[in-house]
C-alpha atoms as a PDB file:
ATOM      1  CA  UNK A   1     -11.393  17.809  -0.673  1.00  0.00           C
ATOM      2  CA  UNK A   2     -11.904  14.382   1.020  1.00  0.00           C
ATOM      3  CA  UNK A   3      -8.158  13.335  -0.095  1.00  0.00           C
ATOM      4  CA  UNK A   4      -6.878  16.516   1.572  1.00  0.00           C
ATOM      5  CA  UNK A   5      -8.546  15.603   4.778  1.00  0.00           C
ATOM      6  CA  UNK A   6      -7.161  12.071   4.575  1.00  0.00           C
ATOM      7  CA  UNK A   7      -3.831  12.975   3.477  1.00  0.00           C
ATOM      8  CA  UNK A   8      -3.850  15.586   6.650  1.00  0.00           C
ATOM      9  CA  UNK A   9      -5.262  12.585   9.225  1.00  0.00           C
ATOM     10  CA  UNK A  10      -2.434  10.490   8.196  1.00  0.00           C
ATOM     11  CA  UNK A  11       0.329  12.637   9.101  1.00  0.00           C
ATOM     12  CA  UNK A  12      -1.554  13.877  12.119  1.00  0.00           C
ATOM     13  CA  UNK A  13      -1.749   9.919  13.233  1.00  0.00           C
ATOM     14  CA  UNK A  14       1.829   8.829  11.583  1.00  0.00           C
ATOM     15  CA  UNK A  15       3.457  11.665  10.760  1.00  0.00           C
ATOM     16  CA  UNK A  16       5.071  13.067   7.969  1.00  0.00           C
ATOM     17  CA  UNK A  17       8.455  11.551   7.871  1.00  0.00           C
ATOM     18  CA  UNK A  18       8.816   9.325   5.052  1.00  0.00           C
ATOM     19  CA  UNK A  19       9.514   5.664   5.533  1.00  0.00           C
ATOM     20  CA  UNK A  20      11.908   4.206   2.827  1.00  0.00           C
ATOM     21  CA  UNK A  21      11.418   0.450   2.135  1.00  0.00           C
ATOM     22  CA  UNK A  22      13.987  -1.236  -0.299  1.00  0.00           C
ATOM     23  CA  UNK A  23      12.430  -3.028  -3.690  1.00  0.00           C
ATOM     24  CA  UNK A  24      12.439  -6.897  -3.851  1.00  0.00           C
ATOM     25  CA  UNK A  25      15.294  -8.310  -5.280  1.00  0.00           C
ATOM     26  CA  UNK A  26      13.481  -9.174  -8.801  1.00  0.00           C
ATOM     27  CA  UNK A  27      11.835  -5.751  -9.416  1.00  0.00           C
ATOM     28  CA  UNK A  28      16.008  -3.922  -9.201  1.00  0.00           C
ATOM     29  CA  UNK A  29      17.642  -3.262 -12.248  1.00  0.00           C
ATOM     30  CA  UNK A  30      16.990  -2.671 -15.908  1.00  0.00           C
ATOM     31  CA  UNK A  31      16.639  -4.003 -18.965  1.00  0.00           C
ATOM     32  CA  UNK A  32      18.702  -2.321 -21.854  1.00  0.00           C
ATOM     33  CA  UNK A  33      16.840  -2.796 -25.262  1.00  0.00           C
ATOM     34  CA  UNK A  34      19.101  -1.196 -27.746  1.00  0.00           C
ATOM     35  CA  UNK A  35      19.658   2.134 -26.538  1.00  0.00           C
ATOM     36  CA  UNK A  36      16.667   2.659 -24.243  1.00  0.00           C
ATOM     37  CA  UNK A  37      16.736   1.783 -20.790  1.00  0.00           C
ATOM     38  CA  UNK A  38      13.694   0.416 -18.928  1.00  0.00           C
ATOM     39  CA  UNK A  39      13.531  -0.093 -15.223  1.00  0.00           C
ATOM     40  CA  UNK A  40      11.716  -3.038 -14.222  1.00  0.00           C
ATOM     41  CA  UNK A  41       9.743  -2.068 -11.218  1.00  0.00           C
ATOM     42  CA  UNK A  42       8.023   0.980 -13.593  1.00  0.00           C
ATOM     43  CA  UNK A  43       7.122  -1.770 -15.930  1.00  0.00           C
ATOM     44  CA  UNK A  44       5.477  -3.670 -12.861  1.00  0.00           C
ATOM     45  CA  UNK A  45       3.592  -0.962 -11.855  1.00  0.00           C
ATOM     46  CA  UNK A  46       2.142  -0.027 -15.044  1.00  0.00           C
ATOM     47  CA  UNK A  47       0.696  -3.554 -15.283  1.00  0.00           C
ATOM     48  CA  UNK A  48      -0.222  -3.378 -11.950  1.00  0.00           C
ATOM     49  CA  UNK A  49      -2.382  -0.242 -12.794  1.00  0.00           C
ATOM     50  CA  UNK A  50      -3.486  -1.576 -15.722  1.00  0.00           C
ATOM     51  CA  UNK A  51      -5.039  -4.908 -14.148  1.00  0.00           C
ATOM     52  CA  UNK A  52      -6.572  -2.553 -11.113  1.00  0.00           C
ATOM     53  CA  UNK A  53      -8.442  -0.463 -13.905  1.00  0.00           C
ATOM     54  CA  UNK A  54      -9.387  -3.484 -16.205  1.00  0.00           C
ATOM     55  CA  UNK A  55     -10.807  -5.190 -12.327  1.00  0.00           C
ATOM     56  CA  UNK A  56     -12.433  -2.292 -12.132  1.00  0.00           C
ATOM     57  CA  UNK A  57     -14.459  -1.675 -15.185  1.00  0.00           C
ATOM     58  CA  UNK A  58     -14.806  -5.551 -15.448  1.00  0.00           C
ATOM     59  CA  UNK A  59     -16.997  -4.671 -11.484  1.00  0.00           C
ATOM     60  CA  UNK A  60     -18.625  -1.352 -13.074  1.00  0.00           C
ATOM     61  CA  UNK A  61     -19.866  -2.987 -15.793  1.00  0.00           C
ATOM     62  CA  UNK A  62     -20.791  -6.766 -15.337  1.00  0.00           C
ATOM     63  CA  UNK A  63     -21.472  -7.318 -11.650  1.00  0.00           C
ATOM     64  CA  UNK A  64     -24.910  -6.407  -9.969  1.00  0.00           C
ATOM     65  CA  UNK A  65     -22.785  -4.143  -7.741  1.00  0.00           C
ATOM     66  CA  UNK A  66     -21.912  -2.530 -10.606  1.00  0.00           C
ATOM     67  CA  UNK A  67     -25.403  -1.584 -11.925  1.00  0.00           C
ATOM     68  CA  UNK A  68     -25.927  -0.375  -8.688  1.00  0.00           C
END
């Protein structure tokens, strides 16, 4: 419910066009590994996730804030 709300506050405050912004140079283009390609910047955002949920059950699980 409270992402609804959110979602709804930012396009009352911004809008809801969507703003385009280009990729950095070394996150464009693919590597080809036999016959499967793999775009680099999905590959950078699954590690990306995967550091941001092993940060957070590193926090959940050995920091005081944590226990609390």
């Amino acid at each position: 419910g409270l992402q609804i709300v959110f979602t709804e506050l930012c396009r009352v405050f911004w809008g809801a066009q969507q703003i385009t912004v280009d990729r950095p140079p070394f996150l464009k283009g693919v590597w080809m590994l036999g016959g499967v390609t793999i775009v680099k910047y999905r590959v950078f955002l699954i590690i990306v996730g995967a550091l941001l949920v092993l940060i957070g059950q590193y926090i959940l699980t050995k920091t005081r804030i944590g226990m609390v």
